[in-house]
PDB file of N, CA and C in Angstrom:
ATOM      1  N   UNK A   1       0.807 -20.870  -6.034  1.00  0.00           N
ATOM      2  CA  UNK A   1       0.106 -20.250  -4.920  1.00  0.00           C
ATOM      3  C   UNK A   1      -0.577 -18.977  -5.434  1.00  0.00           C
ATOM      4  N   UNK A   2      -1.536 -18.589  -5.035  1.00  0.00           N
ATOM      5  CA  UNK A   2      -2.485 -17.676  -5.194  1.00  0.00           C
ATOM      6  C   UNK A   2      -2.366 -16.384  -4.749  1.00  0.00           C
ATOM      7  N   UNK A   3      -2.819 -15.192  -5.053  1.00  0.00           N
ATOM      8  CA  UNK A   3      -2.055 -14.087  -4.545  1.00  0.00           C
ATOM      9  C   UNK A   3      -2.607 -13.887  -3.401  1.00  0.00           C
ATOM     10  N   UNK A   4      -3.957 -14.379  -3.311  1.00  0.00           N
ATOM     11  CA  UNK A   4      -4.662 -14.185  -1.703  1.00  0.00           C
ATOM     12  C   UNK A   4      -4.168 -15.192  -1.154  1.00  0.00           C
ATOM     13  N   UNK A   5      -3.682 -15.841  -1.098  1.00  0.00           N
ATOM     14  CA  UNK A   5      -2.981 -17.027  -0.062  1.00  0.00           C
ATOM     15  C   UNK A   5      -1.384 -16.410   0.145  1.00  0.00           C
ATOM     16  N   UNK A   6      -0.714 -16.277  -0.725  1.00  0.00           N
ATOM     17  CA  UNK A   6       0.388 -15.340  -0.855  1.00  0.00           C
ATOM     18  C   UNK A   6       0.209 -14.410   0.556  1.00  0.00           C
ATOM     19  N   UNK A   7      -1.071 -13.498   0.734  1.00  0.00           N
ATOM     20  CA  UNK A   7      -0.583 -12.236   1.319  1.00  0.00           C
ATOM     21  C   UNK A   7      -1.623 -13.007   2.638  1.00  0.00           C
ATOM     22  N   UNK A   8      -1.992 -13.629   3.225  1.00  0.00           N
ATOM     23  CA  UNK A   8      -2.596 -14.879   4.071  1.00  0.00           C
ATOM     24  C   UNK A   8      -1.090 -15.205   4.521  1.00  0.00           C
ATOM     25  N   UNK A   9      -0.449 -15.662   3.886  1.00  0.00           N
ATOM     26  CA  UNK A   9       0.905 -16.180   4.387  1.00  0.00           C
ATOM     27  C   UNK A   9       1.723 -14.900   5.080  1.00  0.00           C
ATOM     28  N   UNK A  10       1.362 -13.723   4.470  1.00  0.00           N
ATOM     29  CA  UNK A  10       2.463 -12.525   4.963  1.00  0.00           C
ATOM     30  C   UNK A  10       1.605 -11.975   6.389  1.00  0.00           C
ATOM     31  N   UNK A  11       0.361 -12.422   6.189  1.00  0.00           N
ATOM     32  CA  UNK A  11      -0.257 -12.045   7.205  1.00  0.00           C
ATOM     33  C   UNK A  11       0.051 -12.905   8.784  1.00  0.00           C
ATOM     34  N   UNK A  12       0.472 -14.122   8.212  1.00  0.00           N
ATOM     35  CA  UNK A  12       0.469 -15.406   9.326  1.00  0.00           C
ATOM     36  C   UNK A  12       1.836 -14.909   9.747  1.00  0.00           C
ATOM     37  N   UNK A  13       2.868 -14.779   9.062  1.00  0.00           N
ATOM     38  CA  UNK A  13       4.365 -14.352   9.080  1.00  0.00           C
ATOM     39  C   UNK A  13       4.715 -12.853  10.462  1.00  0.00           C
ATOM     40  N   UNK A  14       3.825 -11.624  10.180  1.00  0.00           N
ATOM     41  CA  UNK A  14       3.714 -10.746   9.879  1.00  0.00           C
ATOM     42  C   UNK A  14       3.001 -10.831  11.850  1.00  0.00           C
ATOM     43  N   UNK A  15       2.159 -11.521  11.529  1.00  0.00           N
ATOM     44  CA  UNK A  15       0.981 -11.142  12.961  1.00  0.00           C
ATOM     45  C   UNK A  15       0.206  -9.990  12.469  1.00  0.00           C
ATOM     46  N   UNK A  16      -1.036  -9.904  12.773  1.00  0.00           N
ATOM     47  CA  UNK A  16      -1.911  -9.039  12.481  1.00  0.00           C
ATOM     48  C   UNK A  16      -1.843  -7.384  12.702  1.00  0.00           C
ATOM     49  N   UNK A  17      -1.498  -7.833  13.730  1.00  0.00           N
ATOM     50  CA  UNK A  17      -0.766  -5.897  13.693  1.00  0.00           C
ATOM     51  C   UNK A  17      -0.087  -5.151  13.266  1.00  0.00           C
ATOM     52  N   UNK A  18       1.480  -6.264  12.621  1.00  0.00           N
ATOM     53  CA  UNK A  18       2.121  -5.548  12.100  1.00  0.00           C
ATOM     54  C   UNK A  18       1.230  -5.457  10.626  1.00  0.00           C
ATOM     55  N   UNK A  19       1.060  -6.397  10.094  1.00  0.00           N
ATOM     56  CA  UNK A  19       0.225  -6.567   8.910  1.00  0.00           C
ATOM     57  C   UNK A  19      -0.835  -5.691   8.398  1.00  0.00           C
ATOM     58  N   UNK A  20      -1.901  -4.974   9.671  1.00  0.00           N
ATOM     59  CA  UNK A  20      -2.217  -3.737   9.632  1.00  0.00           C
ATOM     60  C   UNK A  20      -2.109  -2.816   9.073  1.00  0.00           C
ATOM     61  N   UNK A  21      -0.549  -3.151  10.013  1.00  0.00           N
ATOM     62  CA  UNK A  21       0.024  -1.393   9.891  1.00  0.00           C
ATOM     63  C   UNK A  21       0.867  -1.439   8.268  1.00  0.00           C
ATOM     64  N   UNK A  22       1.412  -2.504   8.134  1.00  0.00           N
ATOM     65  CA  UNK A  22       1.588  -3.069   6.533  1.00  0.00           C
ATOM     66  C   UNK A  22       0.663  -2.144   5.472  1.00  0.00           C
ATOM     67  N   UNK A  23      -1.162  -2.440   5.519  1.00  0.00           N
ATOM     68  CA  UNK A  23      -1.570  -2.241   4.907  1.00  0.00           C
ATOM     69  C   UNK A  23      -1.463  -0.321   4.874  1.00  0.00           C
ATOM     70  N   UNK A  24      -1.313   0.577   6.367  1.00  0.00           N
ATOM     71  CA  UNK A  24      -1.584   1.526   6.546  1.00  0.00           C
ATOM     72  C   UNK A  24      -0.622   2.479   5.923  1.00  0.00           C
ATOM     73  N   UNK A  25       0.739   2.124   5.552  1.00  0.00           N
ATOM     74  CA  UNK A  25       1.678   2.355   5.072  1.00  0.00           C
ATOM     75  C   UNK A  25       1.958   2.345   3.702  1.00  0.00           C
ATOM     76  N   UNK A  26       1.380   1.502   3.223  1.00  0.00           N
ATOM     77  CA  UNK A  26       1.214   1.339   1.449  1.00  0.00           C
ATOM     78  C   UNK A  26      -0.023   2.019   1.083  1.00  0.00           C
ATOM     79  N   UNK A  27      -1.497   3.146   2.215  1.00  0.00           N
ATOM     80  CA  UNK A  27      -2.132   3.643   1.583  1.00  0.00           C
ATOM     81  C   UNK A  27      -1.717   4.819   2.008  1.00  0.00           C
ATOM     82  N   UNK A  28      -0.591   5.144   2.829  1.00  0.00           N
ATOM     83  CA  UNK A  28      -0.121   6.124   2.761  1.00  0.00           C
ATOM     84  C   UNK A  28       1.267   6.714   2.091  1.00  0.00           C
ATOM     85  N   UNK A  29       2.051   5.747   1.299  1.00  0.00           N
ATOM     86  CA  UNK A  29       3.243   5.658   0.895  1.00  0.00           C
ATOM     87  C   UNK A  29       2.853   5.172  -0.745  1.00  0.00           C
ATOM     88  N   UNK A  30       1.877   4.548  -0.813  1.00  0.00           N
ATOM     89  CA  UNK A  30       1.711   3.756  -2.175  1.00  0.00           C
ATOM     90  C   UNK A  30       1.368   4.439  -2.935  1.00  0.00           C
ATOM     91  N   UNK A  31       0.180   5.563  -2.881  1.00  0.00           N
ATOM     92  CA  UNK A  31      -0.625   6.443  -3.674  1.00  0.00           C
ATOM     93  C   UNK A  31      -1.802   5.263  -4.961  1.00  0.00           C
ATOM     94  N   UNK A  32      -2.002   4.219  -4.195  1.00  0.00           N
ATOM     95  CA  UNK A  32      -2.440   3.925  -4.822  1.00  0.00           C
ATOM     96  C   UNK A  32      -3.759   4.179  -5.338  1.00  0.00           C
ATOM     97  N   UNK A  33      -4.350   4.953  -4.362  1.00  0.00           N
ATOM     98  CA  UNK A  33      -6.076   5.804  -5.032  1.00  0.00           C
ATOM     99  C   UNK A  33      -5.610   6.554  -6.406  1.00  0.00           C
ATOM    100  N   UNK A  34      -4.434   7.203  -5.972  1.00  0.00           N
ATOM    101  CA  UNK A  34      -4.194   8.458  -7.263  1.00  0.00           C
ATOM    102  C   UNK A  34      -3.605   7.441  -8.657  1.00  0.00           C
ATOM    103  N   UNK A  35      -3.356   6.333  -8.667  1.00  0.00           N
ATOM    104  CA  UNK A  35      -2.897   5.478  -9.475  1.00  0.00           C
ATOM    105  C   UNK A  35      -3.930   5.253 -10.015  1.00  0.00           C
ATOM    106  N   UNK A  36      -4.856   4.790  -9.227  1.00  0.00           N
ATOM    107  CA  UNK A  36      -5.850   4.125 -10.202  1.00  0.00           C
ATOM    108  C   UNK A  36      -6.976   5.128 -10.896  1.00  0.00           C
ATOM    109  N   UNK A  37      -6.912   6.696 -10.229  1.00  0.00           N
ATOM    110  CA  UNK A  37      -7.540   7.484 -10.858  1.00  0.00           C
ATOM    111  C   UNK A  37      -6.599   7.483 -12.357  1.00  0.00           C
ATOM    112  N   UNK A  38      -5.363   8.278 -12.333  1.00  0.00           N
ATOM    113  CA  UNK A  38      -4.805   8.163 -13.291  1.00  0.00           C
ATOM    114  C   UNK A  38      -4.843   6.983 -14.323  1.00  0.00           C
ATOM    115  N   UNK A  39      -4.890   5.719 -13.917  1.00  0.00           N
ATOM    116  CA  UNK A  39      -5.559   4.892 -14.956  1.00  0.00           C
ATOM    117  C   UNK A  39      -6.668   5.228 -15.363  1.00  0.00           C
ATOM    118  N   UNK A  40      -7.339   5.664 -14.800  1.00  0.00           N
ATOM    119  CA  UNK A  40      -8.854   5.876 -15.469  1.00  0.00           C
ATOM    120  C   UNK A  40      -8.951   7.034 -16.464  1.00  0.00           C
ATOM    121  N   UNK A  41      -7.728   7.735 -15.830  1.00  0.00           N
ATOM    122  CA  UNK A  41      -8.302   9.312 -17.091  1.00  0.00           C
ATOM    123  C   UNK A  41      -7.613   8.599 -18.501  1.00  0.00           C
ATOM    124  N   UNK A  42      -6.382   7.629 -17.984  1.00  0.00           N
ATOM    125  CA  UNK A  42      -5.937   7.475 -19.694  1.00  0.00           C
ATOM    126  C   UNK A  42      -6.420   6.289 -20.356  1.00  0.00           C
ATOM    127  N   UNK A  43      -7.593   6.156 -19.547  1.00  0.00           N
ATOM    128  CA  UNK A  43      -8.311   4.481 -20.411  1.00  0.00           C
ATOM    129  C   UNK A  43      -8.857   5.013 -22.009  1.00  0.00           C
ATOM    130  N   UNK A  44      -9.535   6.687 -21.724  1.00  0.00           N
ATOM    131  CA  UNK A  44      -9.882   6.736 -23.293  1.00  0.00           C
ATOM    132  C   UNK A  44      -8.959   7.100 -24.450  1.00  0.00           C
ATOM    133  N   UNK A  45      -7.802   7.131 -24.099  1.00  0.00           N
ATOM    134  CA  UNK A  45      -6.862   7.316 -25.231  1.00  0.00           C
ATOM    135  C   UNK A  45      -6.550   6.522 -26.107  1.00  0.00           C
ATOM    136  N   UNK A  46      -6.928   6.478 -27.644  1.00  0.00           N
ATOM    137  CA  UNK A  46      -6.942   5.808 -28.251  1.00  0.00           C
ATOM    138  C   UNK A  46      -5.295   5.366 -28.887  1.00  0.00           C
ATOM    139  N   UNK A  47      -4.357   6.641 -29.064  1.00  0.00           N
ATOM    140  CA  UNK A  47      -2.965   6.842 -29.891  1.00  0.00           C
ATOM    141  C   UNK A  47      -2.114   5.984 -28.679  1.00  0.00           C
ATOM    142  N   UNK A  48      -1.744   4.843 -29.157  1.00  0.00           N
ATOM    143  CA  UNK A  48      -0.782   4.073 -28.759  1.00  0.00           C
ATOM    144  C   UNK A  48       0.281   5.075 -27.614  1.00  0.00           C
ATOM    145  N   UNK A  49       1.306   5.807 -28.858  1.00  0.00           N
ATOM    146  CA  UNK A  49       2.444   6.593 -28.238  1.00  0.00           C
ATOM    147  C   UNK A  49       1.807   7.448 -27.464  1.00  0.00           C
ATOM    148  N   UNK A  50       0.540   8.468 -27.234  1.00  0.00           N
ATOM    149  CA  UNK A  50      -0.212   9.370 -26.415  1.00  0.00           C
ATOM    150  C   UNK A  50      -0.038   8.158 -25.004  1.00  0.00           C
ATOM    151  N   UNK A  51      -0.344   7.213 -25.046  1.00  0.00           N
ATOM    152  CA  UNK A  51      -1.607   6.495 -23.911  1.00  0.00           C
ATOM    153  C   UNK A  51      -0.134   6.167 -23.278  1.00  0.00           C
ATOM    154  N   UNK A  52       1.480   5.667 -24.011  1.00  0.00           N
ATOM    155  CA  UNK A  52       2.331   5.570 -23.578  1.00  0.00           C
ATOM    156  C   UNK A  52       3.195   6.138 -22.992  1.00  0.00           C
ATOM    157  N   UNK A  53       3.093   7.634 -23.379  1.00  0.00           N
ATOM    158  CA  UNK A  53       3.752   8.453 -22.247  1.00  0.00           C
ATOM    159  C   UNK A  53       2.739   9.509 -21.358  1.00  0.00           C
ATOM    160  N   UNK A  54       1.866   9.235 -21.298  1.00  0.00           N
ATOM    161  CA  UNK A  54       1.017   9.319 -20.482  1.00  0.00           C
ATOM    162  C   UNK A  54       1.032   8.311 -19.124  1.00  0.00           C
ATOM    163  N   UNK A  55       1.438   6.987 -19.115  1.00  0.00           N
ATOM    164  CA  UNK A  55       1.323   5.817 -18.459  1.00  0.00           C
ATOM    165  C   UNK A  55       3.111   6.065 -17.970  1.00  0.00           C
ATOM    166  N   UNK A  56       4.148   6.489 -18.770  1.00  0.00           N
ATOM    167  CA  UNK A  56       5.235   6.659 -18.274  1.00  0.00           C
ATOM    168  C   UNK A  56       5.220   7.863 -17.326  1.00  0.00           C
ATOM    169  N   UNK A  57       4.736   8.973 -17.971  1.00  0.00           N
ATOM    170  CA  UNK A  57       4.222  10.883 -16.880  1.00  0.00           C
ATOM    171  C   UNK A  57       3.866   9.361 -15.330  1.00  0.00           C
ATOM    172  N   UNK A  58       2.483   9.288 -15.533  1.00  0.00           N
ATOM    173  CA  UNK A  58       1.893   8.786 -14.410  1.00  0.00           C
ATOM    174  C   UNK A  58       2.839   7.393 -13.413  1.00  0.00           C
ATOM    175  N   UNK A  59       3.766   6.775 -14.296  1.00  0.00           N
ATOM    176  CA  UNK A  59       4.761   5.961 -13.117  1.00  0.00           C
ATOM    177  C   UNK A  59       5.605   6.548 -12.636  1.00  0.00           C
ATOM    178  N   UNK A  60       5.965   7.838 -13.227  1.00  0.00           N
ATOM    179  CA  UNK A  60       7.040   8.446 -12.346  1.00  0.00           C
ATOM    180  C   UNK A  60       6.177   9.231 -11.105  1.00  0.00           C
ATOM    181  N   UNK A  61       5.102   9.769 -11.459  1.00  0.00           N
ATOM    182  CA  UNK A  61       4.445  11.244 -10.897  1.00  0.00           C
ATOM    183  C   UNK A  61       4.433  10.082  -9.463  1.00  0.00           C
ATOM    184  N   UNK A  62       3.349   8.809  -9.523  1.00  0.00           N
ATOM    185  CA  UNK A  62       3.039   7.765  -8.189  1.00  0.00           C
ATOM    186  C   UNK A  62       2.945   6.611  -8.437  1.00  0.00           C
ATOM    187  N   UNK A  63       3.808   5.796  -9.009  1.00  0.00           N
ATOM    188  CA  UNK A  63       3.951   4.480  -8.858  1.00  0.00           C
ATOM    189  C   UNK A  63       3.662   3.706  -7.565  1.00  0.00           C
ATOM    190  N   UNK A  64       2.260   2.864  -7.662  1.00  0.00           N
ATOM    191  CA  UNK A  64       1.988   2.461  -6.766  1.00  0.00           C
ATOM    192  C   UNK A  64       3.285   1.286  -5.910  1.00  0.00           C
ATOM    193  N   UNK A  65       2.655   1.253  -4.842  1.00  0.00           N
ATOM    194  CA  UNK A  65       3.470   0.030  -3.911  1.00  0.00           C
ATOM    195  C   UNK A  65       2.681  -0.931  -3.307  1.00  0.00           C
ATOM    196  N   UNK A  66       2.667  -2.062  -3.066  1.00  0.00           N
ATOM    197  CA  UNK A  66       2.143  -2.944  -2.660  1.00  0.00           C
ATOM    198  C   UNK A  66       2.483  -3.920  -1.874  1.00  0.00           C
ATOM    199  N   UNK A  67       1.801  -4.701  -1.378  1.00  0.00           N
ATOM    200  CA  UNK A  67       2.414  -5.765   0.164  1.00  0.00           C
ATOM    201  C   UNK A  67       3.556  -6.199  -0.735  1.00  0.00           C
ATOM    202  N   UNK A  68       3.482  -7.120  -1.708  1.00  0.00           N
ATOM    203  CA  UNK A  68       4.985  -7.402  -2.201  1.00  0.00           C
ATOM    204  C   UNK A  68       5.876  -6.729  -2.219  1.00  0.00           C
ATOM    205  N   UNK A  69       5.891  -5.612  -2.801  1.00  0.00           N
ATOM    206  CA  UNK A  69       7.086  -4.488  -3.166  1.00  0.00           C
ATOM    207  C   UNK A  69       7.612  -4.065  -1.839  1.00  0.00           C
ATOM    208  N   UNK A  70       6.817  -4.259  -0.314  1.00  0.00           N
ATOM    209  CA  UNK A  70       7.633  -3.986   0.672  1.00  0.00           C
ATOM    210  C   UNK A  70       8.351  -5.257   1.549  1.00  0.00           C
ATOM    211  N   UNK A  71       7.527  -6.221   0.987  1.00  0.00           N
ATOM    212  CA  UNK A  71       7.863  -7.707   1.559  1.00  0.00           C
ATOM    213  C   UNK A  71       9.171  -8.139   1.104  1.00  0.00           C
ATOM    214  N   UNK A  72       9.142  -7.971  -0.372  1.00  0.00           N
ATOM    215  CA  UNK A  72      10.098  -8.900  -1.011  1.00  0.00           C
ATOM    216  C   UNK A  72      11.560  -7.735  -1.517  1.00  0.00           C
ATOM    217  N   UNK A  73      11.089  -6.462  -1.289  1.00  0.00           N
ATOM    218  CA  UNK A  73      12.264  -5.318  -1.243  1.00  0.00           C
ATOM    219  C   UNK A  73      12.820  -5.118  -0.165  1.00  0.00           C
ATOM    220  N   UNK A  74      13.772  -5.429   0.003  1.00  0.00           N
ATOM    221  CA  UNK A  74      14.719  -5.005   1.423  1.00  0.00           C
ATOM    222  C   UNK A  74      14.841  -3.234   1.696  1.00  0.00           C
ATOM    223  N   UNK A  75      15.347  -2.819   1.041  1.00  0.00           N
ATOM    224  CA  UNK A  75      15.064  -1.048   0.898  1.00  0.00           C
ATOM    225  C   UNK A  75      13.797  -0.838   1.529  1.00  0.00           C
ATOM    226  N   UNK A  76      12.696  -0.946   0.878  1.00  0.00           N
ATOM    227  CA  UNK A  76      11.056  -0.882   1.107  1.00  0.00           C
ATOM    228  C   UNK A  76      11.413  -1.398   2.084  1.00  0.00           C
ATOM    229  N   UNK A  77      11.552  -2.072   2.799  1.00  0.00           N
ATOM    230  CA  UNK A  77      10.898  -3.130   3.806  1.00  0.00           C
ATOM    231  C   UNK A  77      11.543  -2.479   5.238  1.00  0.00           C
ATOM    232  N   UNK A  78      13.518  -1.867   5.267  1.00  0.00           N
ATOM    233  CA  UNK A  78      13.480  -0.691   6.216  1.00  0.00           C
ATOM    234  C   UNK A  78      12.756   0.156   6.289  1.00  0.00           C
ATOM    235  N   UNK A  79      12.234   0.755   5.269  1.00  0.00           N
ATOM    236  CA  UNK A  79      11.382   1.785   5.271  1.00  0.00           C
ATOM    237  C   UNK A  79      10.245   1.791   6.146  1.00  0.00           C
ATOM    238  N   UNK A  80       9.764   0.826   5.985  1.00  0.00           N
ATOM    239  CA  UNK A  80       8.336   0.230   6.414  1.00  0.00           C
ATOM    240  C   UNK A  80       8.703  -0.278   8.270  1.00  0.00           C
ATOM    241  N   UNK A  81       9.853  -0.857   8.474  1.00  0.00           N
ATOM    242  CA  UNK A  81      10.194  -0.755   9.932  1.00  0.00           C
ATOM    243  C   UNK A  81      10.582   0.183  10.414  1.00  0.00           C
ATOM    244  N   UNK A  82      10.939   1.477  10.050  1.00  0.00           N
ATOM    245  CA  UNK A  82      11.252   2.938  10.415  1.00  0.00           C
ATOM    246  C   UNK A  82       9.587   3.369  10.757  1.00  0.00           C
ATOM    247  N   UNK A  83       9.341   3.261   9.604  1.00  0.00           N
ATOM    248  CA  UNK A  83       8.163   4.090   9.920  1.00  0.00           C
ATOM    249  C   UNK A  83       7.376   3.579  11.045  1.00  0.00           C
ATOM    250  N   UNK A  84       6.993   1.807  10.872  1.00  0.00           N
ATOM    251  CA  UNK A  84       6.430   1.113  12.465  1.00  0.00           C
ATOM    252  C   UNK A  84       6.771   1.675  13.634  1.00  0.00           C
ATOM    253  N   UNK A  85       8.052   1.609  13.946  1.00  0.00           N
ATOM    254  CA  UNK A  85       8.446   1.789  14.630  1.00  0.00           C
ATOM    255  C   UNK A  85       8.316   3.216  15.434  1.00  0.00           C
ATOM    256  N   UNK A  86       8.190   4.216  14.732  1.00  0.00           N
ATOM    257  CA  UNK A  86       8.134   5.722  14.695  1.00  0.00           C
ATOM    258  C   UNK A  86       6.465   6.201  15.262  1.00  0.00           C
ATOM    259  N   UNK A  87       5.514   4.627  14.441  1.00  0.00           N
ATOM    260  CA  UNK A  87       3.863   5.289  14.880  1.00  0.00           C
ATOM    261  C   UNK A  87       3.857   3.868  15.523  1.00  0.00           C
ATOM    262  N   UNK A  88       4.338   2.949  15.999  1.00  0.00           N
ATOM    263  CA  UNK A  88       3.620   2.122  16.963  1.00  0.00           C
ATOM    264  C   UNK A  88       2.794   2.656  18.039  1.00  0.00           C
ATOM    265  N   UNK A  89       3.297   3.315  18.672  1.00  0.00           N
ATOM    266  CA  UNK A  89       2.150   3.918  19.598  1.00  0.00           C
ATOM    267  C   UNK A  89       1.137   4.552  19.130  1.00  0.00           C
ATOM    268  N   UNK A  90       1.067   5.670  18.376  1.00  0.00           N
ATOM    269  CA  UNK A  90      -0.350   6.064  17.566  1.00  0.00           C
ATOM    270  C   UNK A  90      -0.901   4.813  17.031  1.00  0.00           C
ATOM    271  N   UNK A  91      -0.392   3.655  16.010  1.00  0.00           N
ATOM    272  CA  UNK A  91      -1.450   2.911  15.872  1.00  0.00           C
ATOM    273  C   UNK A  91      -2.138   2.351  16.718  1.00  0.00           C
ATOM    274  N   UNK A  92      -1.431   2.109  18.048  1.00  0.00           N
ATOM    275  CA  UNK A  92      -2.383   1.527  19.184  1.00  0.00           C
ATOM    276  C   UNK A  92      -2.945   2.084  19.505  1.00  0.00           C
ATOM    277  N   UNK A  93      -2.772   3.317  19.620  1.00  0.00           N
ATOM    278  CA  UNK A  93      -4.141   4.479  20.194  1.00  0.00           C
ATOM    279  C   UNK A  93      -5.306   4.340  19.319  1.00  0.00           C
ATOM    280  N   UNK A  94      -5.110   4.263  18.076  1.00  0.00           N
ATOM    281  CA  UNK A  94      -6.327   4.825  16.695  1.00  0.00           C
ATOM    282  C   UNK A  94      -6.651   3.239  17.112  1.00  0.00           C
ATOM    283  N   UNK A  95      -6.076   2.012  16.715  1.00  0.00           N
ATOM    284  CA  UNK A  95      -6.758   0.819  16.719  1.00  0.00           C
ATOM    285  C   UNK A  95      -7.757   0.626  18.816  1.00  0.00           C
ATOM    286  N   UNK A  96      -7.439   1.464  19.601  1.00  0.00           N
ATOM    287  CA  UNK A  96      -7.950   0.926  20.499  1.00  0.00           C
ATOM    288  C   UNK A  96      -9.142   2.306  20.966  1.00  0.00           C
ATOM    289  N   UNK A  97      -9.070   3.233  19.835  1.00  0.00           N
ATOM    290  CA  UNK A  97     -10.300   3.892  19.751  1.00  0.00           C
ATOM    291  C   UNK A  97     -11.557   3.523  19.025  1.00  0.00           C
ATOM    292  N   UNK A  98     -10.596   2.876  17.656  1.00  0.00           N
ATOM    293  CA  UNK A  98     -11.895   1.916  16.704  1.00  0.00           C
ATOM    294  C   UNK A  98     -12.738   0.876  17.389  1.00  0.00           C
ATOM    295  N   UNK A  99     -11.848   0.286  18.387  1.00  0.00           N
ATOM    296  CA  UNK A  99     -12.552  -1.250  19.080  1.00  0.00           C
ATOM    297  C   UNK A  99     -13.721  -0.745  20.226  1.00  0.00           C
ATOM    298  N   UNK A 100     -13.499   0.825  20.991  1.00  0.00           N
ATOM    299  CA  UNK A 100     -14.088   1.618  21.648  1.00  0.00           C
ATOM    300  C   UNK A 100     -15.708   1.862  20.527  1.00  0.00           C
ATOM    301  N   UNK A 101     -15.804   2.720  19.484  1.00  0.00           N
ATOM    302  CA  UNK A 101     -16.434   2.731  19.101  1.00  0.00           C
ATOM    303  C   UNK A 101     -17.450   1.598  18.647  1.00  0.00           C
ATOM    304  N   UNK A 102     -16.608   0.421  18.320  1.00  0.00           N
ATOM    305  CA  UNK A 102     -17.432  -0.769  17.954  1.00  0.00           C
ATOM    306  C   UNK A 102     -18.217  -1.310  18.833  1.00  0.00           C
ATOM    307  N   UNK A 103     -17.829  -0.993  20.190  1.00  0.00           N
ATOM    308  CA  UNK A 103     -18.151  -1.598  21.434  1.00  0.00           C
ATOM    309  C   UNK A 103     -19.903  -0.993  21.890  1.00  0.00           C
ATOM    310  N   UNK A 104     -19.525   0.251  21.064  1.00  0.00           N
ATOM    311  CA  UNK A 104     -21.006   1.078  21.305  1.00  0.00           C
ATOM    312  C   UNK A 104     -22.113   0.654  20.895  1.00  0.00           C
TER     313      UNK A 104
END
Protein backbone atom coordinates (compact mmCIF):
# COMPACT_ATOMS: atom_id res chain seq x y z
CA UNK A 1 0.00 0.00 0.00
CA UNK A 2 1.06 3.41 -0.82
CA UNK A 3 1.70 6.12 1.57
CA UNK A 4 -1.08 8.29 0.01
CA UNK A 5 -3.54 5.56 0.25
CA UNK A 6 -2.12 4.73 3.73
CA UNK A 7 -3.12 8.27 5.05
CA UNK A 8 -6.67 8.10 2.61
CA UNK A 9 -7.31 5.17 4.86
CA UNK A 10 -6.54 7.27 8.20
CA UNK A 11 -8.56 9.80 6.72
CA UNK A 12 -11.69 7.34 6.01
CA UNK A 13 -10.98 5.86 9.70
CA UNK A 14 -10.50 9.24 11.25
CA UNK A 15 -13.62 11.32 9.48
CA UNK A 16 -12.53 14.48 8.12
CA UNK A 17 -12.55 16.58 10.99
CA UNK A 18 -10.85 14.78 13.19
CA UNK A 19 -8.26 14.22 10.39
CA UNK A 20 -8.04 18.01 10.05
CA UNK A 21 -7.41 18.61 13.18
CA UNK A 22 -4.79 15.52 12.83
CA UNK A 23 -3.07 17.54 10.32
CA UNK A 24 -3.32 20.91 12.67
CA UNK A 25 -1.55 19.29 15.45
CA UNK A 26 1.49 17.81 13.73
CA UNK A 27 2.05 21.54 12.24
CA UNK A 28 1.86 22.63 15.46
CA UNK A 29 3.56 19.85 17.56
CA UNK A 30 5.74 18.43 14.62
CA UNK A 31 8.00 21.46 13.80
CA UNK A 32 8.15 20.24 10.72
CA UNK A 33 8.88 23.72 8.69
CA UNK A 34 11.95 24.11 11.14
CA UNK A 35 13.04 20.47 10.14
CA UNK A 36 13.16 20.91 6.85
CA UNK A 37 14.88 24.31 7.09
CA UNK A 38 17.49 22.63 9.16
CA UNK A 39 17.90 20.08 6.44
CA UNK A 40 18.62 22.59 4.15
CA UNK A 41 21.34 24.51 6.06
CA UNK A 42 23.22 21.04 6.45
CA UNK A 43 22.79 19.88 2.76
CA UNK A 44 26.22 21.77 2.03
CA UNK A 45 28.34 19.97 4.39
CA UNK A 46 30.65 18.04 2.86
CA UNK A 47 32.66 16.13 6.30
CA UNK A 48 30.72 13.04 6.87
CA UNK A 49 31.19 13.28 10.97
CA UNK A 50 30.36 17.44 10.66
CA UNK A 51 26.97 16.68 8.55
CA UNK A 52 26.47 13.79 11.36
CA UNK A 53 26.25 15.57 14.34
CA UNK A 54 24.81 18.28 12.95
CA UNK A 55 21.72 15.92 11.80
CA UNK A 56 21.95 14.39 15.49
CA UNK A 57 22.07 18.61 17.20
CA UNK A 58 18.96 18.98 14.73
CA UNK A 59 16.86 15.49 15.87
CA UNK A 60 17.06 16.32 19.22
CA UNK A 61 16.58 20.36 18.89
CA UNK A 62 12.80 19.18 16.50
CA UNK A 63 12.33 15.94 15.36
CA UNK A 64 9.61 16.05 13.15
CA UNK A 65 6.14 14.07 13.71
CA UNK A 66 3.90 12.86 11.32
CA UNK A 67 0.29 11.27 10.68
CA UNK A 68 2.02 7.90 11.39
CA UNK A 69 3.99 8.70 14.44
CA UNK A 70 0.58 9.79 16.01
CA UNK A 71 -1.52 7.01 14.42
CA UNK A 72 0.55 4.12 15.05
CA UNK A 73 2.06 5.60 18.67
CA UNK A 74 -0.26 5.15 21.44
CA UNK A 75 1.61 7.88 23.70
CA UNK A 76 1.35 10.36 20.55
CA UNK A 77 -1.96 9.42 19.83
CA UNK A 78 -3.31 10.48 23.76
CA UNK A 79 -1.63 13.35 23.15
CA UNK A 80 -3.33 14.19 20.08
CA UNK A 81 -6.92 13.30 21.86
CA UNK A 82 -6.07 15.68 24.79
CA UNK A 83 -5.30 18.21 22.75
CA UNK A 84 -8.77 17.57 20.32
CA UNK A 85 -10.50 17.52 22.81
CA UNK A 86 -9.22 20.77 24.65
CA UNK A 87 -9.67 22.92 20.96
CA UNK A 88 -12.73 21.16 19.55
CA UNK A 89 -14.62 24.10 19.87
CA UNK A 90 -12.06 26.65 18.51
CA UNK A 91 -11.59 24.38 15.57
CA UNK A 92 -15.20 24.73 14.80
CA UNK A 93 -15.18 28.29 15.15
CA UNK A 94 -11.85 28.88 12.77
CA UNK A 95 -13.26 26.02 10.30
CA UNK A 96 -16.81 27.80 10.21
CA UNK A 97 -15.16 31.24 9.69
CA UNK A 98 -13.03 29.81 6.67
CA UNK A 99 -16.37 28.36 4.98
CA UNK A 100 -17.84 32.15 5.80
CA UNK A 101 -15.14 33.68 3.91
CA UNK A 102 -15.30 31.23 0.99
CA UNK A 103 -18.87 31.93 0.73
CA UNK A 104 -17.91 35.60 -0.23
Amino acid sequence: MSISQDYEKFRIQLGNKKYEALDEFIKIYGKVHEWHQGIKDIRHIENVKEWEDKMLELHKRCKPIFIEDVVMNEAEWEKFEKWYENNKDRLKQEKSKNRNKEAR
